[in-house]
N, C-alpha and C. Protein backbone atom coordinates (compact mmCIF):
# COMPACT_ATOMS: atom_id res chain seq x y z
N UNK A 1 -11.69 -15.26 -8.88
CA UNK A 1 -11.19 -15.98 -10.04
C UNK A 1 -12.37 -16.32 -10.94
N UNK A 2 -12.15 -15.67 -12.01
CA UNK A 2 -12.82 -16.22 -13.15
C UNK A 2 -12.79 -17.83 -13.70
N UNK A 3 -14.44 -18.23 -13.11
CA UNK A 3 -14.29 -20.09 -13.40
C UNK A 3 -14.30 -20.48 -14.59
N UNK A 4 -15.35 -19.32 -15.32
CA UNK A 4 -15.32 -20.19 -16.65
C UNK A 4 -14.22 -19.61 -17.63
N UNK A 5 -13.46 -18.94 -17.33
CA UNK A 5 -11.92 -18.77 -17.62
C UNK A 5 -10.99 -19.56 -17.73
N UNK A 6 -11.33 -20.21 -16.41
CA UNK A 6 -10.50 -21.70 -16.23
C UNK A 6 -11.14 -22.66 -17.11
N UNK A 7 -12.55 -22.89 -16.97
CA UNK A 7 -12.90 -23.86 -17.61
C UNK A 7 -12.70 -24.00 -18.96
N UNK A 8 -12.12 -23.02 -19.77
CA UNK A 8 -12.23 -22.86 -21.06
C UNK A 8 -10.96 -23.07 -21.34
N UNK A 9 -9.88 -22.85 -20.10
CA UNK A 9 -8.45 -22.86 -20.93
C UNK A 9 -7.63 -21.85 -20.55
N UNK A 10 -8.40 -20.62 -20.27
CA UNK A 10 -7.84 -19.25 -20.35
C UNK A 10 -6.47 -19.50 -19.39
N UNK A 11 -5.08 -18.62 -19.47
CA UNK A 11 -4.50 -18.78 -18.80
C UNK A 11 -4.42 -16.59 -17.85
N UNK A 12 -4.41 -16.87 -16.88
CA UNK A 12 -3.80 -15.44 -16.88
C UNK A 12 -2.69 -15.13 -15.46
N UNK A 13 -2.72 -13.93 -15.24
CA UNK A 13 -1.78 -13.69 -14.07
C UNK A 13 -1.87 -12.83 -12.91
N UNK A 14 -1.89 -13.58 -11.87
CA UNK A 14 -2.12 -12.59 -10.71
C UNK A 14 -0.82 -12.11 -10.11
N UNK A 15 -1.05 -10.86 -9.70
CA UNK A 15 0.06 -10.78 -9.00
C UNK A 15 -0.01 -10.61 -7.64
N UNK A 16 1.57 -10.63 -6.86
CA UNK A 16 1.17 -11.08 -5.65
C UNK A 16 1.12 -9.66 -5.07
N UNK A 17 0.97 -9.40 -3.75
CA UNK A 17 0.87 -8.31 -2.95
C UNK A 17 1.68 -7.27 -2.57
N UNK A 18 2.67 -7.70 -2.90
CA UNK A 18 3.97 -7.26 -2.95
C UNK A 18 4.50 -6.35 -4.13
N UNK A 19 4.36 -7.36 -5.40
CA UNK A 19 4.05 -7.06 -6.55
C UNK A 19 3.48 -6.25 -6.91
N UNK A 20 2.09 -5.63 -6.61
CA UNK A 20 1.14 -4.79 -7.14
C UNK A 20 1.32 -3.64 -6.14
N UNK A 21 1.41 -3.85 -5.33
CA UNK A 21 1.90 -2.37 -4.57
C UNK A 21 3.41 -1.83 -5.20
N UNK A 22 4.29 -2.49 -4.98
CA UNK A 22 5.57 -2.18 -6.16
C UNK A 22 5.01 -1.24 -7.38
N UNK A 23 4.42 -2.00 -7.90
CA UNK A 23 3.93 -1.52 -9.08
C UNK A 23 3.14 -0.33 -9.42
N UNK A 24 2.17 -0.24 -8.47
CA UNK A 24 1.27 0.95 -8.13
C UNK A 24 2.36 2.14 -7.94
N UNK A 25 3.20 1.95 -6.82
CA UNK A 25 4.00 2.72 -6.24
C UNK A 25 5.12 3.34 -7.10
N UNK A 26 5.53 2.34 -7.85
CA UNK A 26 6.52 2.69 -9.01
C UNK A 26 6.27 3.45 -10.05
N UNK A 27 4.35 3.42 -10.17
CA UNK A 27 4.10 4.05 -11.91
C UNK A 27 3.14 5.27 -11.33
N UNK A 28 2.96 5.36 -9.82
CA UNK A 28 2.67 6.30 -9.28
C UNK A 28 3.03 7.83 -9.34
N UNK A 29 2.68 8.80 -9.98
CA UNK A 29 3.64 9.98 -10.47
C UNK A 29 2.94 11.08 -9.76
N UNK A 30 2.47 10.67 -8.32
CA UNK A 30 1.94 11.78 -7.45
C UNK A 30 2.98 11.37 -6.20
N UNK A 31 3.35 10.24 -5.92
CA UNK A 31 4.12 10.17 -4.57
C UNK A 31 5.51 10.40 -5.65
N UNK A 32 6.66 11.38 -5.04
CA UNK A 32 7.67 11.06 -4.78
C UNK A 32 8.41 11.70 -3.14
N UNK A 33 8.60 9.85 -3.16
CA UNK A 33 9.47 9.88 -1.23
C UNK A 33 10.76 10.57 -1.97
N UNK A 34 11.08 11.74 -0.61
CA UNK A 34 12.74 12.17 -0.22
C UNK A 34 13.16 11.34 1.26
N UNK A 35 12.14 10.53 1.54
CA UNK A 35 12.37 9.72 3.26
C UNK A 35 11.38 8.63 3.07
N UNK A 36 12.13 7.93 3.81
CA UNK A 36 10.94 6.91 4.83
C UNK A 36 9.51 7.18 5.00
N UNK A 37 9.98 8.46 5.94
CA UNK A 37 8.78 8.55 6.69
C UNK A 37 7.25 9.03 5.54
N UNK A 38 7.80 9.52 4.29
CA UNK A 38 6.80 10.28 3.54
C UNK A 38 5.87 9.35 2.88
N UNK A 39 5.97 7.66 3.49
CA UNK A 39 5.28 7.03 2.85
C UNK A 39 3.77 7.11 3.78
N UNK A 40 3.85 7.09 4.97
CA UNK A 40 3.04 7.18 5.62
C UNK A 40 1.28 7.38 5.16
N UNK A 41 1.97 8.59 4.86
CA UNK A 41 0.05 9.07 4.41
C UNK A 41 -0.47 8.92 3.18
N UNK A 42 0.70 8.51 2.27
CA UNK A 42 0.31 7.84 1.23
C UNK A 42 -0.33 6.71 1.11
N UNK A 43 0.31 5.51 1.80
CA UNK A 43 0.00 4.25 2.15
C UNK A 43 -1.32 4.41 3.02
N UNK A 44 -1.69 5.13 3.91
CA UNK A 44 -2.51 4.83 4.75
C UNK A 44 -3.91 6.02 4.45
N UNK A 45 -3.81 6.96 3.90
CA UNK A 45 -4.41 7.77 3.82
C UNK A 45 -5.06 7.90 1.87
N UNK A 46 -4.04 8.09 1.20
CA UNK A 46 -4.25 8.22 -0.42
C UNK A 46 -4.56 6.85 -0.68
N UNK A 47 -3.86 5.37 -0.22
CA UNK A 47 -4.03 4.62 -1.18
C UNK A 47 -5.56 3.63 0.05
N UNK A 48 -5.70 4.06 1.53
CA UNK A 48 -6.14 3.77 2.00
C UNK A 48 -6.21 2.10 2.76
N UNK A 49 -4.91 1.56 2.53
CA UNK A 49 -4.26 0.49 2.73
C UNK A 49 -4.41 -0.13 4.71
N UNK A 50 -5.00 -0.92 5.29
CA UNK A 50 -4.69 -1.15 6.42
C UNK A 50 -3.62 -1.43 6.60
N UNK A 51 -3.15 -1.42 7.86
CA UNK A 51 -2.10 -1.95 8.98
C UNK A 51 -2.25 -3.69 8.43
N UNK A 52 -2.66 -4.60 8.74
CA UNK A 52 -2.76 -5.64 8.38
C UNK A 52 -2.35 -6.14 6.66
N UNK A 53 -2.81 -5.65 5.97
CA UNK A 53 -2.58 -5.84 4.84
C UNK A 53 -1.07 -5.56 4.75
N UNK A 54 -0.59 -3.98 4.87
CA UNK A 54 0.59 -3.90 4.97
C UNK A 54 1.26 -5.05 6.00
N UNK A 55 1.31 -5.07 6.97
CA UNK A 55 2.12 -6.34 7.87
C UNK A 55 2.67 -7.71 6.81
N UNK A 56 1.53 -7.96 6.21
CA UNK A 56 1.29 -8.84 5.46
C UNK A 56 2.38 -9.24 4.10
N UNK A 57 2.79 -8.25 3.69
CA UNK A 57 3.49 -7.81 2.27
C UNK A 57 5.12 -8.69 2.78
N UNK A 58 4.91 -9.70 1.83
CA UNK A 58 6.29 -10.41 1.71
C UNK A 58 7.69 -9.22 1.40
N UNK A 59 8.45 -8.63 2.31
CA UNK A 59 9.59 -7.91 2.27
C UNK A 59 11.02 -8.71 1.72
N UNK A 60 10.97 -10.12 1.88
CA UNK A 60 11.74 -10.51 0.86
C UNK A 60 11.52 -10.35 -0.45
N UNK A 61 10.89 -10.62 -0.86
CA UNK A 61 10.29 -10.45 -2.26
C UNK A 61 10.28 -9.02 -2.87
N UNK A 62 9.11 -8.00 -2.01
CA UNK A 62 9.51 -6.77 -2.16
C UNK A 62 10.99 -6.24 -2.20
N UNK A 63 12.13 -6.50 -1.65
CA UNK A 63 13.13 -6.26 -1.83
C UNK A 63 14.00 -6.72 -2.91
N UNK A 64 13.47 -7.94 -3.90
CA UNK A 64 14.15 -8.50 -4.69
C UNK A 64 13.82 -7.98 -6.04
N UNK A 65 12.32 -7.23 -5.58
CA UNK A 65 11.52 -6.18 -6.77
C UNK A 65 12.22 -4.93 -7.07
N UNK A 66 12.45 -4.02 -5.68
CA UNK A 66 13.25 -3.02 -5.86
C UNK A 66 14.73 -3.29 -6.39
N UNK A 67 15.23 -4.23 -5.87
CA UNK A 67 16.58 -4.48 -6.65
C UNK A 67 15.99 -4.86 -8.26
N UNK A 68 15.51 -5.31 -8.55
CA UNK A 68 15.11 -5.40 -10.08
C UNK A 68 14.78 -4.60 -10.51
N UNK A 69 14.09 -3.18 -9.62
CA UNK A 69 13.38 -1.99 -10.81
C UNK A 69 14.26 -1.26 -10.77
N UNK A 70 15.22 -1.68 -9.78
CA UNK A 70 16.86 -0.34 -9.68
C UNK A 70 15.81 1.31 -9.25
N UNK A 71 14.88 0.97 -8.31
CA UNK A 71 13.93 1.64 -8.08
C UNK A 71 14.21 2.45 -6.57
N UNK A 72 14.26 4.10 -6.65
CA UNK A 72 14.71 4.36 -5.35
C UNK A 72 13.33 4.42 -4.65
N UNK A 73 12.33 4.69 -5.05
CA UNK A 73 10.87 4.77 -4.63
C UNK A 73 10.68 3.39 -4.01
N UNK A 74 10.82 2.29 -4.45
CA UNK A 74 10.64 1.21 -3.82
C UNK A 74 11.55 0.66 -2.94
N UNK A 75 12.83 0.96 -2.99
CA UNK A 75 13.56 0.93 -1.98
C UNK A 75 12.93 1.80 -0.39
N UNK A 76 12.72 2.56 -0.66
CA UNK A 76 12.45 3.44 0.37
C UNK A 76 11.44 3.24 0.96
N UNK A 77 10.17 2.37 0.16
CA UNK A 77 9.14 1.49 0.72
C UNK A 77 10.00 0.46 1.21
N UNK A 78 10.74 -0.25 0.67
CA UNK A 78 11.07 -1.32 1.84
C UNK A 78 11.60 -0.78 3.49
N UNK A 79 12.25 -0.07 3.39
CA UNK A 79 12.84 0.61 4.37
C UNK A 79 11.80 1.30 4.80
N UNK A 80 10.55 1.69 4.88
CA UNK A 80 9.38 2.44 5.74
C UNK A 80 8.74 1.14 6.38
N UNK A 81 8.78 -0.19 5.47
CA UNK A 81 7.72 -1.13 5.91
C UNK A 81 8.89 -1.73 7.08
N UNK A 82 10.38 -1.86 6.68
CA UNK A 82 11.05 -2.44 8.00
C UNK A 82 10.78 -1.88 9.34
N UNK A 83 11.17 -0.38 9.26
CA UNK A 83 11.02 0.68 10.46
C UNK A 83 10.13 0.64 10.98
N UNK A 84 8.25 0.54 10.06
CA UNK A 84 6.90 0.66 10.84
C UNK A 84 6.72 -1.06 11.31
N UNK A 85 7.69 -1.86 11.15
CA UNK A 85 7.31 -3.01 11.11
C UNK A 85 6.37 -3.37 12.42
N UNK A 86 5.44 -3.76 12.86
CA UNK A 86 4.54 -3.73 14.46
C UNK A 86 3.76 -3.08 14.83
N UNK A 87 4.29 -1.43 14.25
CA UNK A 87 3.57 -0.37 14.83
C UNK A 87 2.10 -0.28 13.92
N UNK A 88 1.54 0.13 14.56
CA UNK A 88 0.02 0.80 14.26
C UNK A 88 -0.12 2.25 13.62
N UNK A 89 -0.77 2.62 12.69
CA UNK A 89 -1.01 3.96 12.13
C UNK A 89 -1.80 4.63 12.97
């Protein structure tokens, strides 16, 4: 966080984790999932994302994103992150 940003007034916006992967994923025009499973090496390999971080990703939220982008790409991330939910890459 930028302090003297704050100190000055500045207002700005972070987004959350959930959010920015959505987002990445959505304006992403090299992945398109036909499955679940095709998120795999994207997530873990192209975007280089840990196990942890992913675990991490609020799926309520993510799910309230995909219903808002009317997004089948992000749907289908929710549904890879339910299925891998525990497991290890």
């Amino acid at each position: 966080i930028d302090l003297q940003a704050l100190e000055s007034g500045l207002h700005f916006l972070i987004a959350t984790p959930a959010k920015a992967l959505a987002d990445k994923i959505w304006t992403d025009r090299r992945v398109t999932p036909r499955k679940t499973a095709d998120f795999h090496a994207y997530l873990y390999e192209d975007l280089r994302i840990n196990s942890g971080a992913l675990n991490s990703i609020d799926r309520i939220l993510l799910g309230r994103i995909a219903q808002q982008y009317g997004s089948r790409k992000i749907r289908l991330l929710c549904d890879y992150l339910h299925q891998a939910e525990g497991t290890v890459p």
